[in-house]
N, C-alpha and C. Protein backbone atom coordinates (compact mmCIF):
# COMPACT_ATOMS: atom_id res chain seq x y z
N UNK A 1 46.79 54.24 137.53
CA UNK A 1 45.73 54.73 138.40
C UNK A 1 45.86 54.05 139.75
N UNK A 2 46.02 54.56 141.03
CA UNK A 2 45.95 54.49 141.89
C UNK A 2 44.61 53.78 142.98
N UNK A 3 44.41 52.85 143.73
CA UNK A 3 43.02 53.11 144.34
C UNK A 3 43.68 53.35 145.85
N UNK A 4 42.36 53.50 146.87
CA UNK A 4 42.41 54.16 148.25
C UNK A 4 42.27 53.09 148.76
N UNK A 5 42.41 52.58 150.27
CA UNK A 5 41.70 51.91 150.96
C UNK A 5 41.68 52.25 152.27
N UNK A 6 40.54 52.24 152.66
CA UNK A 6 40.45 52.41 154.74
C UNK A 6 40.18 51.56 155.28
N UNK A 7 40.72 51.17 156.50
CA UNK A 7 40.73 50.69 157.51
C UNK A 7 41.08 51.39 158.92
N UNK A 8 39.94 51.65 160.13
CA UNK A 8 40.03 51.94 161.10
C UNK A 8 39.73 50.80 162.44
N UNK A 9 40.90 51.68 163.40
CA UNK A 9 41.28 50.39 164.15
C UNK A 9 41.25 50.81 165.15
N UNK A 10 40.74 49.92 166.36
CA UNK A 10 40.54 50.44 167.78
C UNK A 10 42.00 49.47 168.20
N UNK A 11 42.94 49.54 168.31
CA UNK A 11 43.92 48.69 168.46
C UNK A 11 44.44 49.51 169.30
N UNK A 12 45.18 49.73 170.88
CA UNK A 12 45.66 50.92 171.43
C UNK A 12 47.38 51.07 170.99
N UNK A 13 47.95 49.43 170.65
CA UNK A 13 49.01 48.85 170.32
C UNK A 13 49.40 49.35 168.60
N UNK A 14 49.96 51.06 168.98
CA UNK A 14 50.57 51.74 167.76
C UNK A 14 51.70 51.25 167.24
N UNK A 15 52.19 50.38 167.90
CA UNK A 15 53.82 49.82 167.56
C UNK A 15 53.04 48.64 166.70
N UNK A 16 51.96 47.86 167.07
CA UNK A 16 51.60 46.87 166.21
C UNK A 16 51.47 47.28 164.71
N UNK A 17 50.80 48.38 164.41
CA UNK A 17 51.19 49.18 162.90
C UNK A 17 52.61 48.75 162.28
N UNK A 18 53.13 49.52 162.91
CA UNK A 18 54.80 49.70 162.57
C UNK A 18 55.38 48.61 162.58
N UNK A 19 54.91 47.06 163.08
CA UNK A 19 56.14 46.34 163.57
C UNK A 19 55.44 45.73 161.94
N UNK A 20 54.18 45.91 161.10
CA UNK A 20 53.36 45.20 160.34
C UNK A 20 54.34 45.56 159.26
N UNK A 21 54.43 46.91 159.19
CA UNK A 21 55.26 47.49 158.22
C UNK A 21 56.74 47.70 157.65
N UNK A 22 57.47 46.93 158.80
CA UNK A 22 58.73 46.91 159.10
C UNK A 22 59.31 45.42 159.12
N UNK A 23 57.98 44.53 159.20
CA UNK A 23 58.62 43.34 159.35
C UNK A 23 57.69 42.14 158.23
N UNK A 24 58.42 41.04 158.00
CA UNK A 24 57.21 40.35 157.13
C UNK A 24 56.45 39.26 157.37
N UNK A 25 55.81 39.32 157.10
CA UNK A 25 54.33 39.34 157.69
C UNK A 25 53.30 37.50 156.92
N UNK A 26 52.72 36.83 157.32
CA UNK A 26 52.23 35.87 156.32
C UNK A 26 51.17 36.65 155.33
N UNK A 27 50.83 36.52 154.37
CA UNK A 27 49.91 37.61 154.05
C UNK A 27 48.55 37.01 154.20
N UNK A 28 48.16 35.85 155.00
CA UNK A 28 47.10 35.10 155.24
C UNK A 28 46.25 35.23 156.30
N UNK A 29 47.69 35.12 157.07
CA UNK A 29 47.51 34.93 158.73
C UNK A 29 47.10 36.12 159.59
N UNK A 30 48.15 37.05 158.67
CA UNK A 30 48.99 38.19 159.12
C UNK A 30 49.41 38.46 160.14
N UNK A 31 50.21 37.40 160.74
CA UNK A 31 50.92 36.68 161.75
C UNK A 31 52.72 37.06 161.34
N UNK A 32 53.10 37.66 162.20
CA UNK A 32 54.89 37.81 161.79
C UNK A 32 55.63 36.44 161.28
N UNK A 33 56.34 36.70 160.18
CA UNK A 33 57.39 35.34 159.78
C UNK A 33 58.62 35.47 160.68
N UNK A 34 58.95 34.33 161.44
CA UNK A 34 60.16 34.39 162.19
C UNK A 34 60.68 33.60 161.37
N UNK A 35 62.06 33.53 162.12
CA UNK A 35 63.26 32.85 161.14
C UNK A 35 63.74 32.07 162.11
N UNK A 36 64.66 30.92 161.50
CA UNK A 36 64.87 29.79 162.68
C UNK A 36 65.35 29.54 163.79
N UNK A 37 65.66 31.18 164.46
CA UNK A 37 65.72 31.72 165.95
C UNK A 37 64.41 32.25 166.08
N UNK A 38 63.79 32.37 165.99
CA UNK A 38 62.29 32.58 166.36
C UNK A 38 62.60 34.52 166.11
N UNK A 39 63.21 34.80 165.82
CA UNK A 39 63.32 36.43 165.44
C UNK A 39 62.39 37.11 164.23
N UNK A 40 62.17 38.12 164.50
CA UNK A 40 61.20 38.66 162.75
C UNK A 40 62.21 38.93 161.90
N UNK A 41 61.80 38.71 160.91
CA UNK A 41 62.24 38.74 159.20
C UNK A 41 62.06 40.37 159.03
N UNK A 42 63.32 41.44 159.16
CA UNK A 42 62.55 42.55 158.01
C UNK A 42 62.37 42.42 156.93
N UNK A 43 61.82 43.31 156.61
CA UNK A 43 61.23 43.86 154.79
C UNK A 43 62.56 43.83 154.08
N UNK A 44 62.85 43.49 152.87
CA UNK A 44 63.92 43.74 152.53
C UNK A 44 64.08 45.25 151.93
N UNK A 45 62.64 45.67 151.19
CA UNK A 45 63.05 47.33 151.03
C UNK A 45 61.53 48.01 151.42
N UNK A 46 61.57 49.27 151.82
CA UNK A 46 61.09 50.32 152.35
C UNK A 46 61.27 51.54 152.78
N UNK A 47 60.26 52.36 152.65
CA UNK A 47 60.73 54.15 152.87
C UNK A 47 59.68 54.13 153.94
N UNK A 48 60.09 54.89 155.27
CA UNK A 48 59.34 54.96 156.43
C UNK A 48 59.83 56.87 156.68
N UNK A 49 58.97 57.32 157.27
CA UNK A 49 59.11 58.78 158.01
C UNK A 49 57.52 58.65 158.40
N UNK A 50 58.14 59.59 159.63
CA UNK A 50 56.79 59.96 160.41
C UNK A 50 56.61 61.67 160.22
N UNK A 51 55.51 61.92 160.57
CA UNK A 51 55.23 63.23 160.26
C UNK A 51 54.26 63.94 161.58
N UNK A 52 54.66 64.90 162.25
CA UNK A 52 53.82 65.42 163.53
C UNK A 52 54.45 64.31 164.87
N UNK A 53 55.60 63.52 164.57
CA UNK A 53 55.88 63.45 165.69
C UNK A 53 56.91 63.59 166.94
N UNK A 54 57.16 64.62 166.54
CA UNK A 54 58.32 65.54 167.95
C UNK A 54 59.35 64.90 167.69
N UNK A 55 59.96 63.90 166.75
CA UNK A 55 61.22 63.51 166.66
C UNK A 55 61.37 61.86 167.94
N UNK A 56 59.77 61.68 168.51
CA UNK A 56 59.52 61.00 168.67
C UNK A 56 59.19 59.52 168.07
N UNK A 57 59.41 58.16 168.33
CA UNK A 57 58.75 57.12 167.80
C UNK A 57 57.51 57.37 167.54
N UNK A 58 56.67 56.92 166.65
CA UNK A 58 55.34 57.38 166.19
C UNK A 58 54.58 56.57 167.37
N UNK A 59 54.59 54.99 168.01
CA UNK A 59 53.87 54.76 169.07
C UNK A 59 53.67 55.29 170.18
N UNK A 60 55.15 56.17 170.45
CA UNK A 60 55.25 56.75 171.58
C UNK A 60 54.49 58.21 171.63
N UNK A 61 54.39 58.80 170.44
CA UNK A 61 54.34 60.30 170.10
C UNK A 61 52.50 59.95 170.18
N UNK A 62 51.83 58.75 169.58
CA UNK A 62 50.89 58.85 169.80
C UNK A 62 50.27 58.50 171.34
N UNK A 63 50.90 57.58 172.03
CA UNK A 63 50.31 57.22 173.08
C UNK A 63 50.36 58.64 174.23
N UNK A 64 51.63 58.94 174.06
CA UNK A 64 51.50 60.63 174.81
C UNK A 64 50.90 61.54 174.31
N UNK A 65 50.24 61.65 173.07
CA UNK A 65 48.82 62.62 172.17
C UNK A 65 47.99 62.20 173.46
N UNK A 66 48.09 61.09 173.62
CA UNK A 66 46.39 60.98 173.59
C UNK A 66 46.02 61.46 175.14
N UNK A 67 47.16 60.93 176.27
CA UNK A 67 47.35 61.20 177.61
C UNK A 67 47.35 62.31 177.69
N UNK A 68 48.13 62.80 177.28
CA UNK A 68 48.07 64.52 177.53
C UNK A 68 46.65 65.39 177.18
N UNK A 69 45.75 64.66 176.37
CA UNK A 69 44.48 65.20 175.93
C UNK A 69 43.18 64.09 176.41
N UNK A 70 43.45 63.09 176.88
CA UNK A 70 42.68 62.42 177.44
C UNK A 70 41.67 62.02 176.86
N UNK A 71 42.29 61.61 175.33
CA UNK A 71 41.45 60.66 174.16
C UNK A 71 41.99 59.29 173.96
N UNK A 72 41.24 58.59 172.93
CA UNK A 72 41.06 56.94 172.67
C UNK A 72 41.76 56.53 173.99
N UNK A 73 40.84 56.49 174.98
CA UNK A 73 41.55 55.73 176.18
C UNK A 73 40.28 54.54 176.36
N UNK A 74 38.78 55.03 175.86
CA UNK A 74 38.27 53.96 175.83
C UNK A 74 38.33 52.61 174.93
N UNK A 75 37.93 51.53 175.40
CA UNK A 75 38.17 50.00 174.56
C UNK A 75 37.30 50.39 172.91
N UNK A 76 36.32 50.92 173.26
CA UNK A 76 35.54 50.90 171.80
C UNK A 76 35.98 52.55 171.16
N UNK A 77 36.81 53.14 171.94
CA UNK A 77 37.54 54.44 170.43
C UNK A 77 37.99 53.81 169.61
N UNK A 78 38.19 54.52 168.61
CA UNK A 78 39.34 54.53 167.49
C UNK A 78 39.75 54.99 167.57
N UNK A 79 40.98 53.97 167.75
CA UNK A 79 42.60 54.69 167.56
C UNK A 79 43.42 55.16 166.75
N UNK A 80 43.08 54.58 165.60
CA UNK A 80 43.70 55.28 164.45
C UNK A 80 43.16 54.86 163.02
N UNK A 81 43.77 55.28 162.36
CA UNK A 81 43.11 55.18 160.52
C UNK A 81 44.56 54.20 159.80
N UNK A 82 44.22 53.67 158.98
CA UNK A 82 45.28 52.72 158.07
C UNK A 82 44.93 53.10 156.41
N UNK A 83 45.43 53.36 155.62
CA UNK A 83 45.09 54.10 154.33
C UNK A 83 46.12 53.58 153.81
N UNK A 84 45.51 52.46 152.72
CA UNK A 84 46.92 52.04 151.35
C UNK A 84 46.17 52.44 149.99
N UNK A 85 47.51 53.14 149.43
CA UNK A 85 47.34 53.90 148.21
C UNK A 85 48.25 53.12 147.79
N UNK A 86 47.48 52.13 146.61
CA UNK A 86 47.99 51.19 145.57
C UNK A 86 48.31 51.67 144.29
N UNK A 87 49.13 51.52 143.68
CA UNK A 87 49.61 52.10 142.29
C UNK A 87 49.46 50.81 141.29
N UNK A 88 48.96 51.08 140.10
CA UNK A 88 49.00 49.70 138.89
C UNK A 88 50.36 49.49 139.21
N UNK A 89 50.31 48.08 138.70
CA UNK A 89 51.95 47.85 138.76
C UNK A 89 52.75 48.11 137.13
N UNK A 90 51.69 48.31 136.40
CA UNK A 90 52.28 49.35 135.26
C UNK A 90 52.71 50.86 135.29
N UNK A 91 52.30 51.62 136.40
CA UNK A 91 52.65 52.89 136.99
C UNK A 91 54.14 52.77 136.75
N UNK A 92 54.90 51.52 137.25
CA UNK A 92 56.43 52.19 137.22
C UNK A 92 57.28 52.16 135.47
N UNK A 93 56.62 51.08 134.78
CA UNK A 93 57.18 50.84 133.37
C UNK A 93 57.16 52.20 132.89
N UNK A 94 55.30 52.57 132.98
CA UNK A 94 54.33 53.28 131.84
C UNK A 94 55.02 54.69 132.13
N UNK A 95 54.76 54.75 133.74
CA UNK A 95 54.61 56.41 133.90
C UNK A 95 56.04 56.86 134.61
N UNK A 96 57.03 56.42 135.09
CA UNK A 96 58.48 55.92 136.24
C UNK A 96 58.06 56.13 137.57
N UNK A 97 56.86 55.93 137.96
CA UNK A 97 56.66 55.61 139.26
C UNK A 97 58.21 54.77 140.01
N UNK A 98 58.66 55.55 141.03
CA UNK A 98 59.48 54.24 141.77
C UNK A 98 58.74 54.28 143.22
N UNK A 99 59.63 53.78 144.19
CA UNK A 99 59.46 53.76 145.63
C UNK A 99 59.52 55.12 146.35
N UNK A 100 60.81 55.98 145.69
CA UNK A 100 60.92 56.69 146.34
C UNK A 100 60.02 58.04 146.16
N UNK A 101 59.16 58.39 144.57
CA UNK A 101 58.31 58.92 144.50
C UNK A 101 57.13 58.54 145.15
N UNK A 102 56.95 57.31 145.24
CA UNK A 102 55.62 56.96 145.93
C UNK A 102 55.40 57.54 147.40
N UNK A 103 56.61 57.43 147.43
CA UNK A 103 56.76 57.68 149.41
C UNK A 103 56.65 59.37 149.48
N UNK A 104 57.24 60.11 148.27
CA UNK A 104 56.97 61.58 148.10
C UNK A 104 55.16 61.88 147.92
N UNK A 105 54.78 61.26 146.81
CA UNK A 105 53.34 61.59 146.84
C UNK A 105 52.59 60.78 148.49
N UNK A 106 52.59 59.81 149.10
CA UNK A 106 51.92 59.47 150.04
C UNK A 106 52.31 60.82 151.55
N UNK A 107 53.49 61.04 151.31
CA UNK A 107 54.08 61.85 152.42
C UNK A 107 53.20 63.22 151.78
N UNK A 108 52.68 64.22 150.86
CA UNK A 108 52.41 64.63 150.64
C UNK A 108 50.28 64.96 150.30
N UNK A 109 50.33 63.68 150.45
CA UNK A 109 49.06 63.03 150.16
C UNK A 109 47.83 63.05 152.27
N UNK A 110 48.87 62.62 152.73
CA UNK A 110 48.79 62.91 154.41
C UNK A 110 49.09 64.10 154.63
N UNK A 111 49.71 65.17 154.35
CA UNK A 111 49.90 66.50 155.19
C UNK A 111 48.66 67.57 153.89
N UNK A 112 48.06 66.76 153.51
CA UNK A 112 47.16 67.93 152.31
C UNK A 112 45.74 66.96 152.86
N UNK A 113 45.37 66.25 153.60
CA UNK A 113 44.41 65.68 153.72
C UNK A 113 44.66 65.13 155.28
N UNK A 114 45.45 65.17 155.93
CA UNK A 114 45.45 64.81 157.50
C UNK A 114 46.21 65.85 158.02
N UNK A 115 46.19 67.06 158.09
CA UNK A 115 46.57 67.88 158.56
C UNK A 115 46.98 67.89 160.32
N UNK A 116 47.53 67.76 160.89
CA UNK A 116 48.14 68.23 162.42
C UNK A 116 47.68 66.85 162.91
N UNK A 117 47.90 66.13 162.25
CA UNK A 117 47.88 64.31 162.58
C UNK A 117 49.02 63.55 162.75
N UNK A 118 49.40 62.61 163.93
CA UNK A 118 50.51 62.35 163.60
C UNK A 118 50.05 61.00 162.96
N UNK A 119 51.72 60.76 161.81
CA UNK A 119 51.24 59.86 161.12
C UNK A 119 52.87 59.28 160.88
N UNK A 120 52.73 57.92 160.12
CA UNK A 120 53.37 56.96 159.72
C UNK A 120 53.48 56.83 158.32
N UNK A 121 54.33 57.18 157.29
CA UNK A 121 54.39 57.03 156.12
C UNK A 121 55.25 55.73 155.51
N UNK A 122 54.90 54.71 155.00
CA UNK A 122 55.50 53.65 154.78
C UNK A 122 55.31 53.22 153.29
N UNK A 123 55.97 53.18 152.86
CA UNK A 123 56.04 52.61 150.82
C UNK A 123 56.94 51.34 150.57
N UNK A 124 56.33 50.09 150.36
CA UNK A 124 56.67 49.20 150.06
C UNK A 124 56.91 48.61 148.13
N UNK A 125 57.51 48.39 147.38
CA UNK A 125 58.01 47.88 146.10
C UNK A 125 56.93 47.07 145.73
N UNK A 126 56.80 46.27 146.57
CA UNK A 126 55.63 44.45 146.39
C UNK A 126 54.48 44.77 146.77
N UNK A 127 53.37 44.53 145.62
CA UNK A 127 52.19 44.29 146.45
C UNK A 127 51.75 42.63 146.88
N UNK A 128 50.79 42.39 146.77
CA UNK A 128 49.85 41.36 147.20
C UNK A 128 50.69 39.89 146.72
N UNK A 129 50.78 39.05 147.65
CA UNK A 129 51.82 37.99 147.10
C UNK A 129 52.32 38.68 145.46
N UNK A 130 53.34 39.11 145.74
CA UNK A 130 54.42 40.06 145.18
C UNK A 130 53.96 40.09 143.74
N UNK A 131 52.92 40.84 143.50
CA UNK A 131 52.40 41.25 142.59
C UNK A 131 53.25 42.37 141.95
N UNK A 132 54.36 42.94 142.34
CA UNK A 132 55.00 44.34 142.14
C UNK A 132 54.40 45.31 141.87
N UNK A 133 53.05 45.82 142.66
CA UNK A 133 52.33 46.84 142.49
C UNK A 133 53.46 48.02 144.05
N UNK A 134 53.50 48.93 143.46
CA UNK A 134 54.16 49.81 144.29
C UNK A 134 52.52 50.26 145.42
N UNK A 135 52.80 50.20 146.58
CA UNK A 135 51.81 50.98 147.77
C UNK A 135 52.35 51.69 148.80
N UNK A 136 51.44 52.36 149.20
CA UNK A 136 52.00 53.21 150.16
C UNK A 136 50.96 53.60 151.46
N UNK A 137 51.43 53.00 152.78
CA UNK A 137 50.62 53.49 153.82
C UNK A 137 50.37 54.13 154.53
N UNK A 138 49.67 54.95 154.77
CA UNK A 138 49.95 55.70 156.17
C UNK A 138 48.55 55.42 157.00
N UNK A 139 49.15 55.47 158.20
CA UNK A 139 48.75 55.07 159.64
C UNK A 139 48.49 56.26 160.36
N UNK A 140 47.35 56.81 160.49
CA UNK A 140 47.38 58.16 161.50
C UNK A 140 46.32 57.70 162.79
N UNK A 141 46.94 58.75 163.80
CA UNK A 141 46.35 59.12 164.99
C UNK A 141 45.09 59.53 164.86
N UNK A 142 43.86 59.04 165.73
CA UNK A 142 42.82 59.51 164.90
C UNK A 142 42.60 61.18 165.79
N UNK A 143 43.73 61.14 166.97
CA UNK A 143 43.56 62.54 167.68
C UNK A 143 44.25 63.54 166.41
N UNK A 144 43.62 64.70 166.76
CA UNK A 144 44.73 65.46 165.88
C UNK A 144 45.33 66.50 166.74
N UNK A 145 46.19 66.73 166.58
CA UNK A 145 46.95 67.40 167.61
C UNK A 145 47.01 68.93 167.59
N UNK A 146 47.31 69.60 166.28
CA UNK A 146 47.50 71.04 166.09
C UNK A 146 45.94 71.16 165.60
């Protein structure tokens, strides 16, 4: 069984999403781990696609949504939505949940419930100090575009 979670964010910094999801992170701080060049650590595994955005970077695809329509430009909008869909970490024994289904149902889960949104689909293996619960995030624009 799966649960939901929301979080909405007036953050205008869409790359800050992505760099959360792409790179690792303290899970305390939630402060980036550098390495002993001061560089970020990626994830070692993950499934990323964006969806609604022109073949664009998703920060970029959103920051030009919004200019071109002349939304979340104020400090107190919301800028976007954050949604993790957690799986038991018995999902993969019990039922064969893997990564790459997860990233199928979340990618599917956003275009049946965020329709003409652009969004960020991200599925990570590890949950919560590496609990091995499979999750999956997506990050949408809170403009919608189509």
């Amino acid at each position: 069984m799966a649960t939901l979670k929301h979080i909405n964010s007036k953050n205008a910094d869409y790359g800050a999403a992505e760099q959360y999801l792409l790179f690792e992170h303290d899970e305390f701080t939630m402060k980036p781990v550098l390495d002993e060049n001061g560089r970020l650590i990626p994830r070692e595994d993950y499934r990323l696609s964006t969806l609604n955005c022109g073949g664009e970077d998703f920060a970029v695809a959103c920051m030009r949504a919004n200019l071109r329509y002349g939304k979340n430009q104020r400090r107190e909008d919301v800028k976007g939505h954050h949604y993790i869909i957690s799986f038991d970490p018995r999902d993969g024994p019990d039922n064969g949940l893997t990564v790459d289904r997860a990233q199928e149902l979340g990618e599917k889960f956003c275009t049946e419930h965020f329709p003409g949104h652009q969004a960020l689909v991200c599925t990570h293996p590890d949950g919560h100090n590496h609990s091995g619960n499979i999750h999956v995030h997506i990050v949408i624009n809170s403009l919608r575009i189509e």
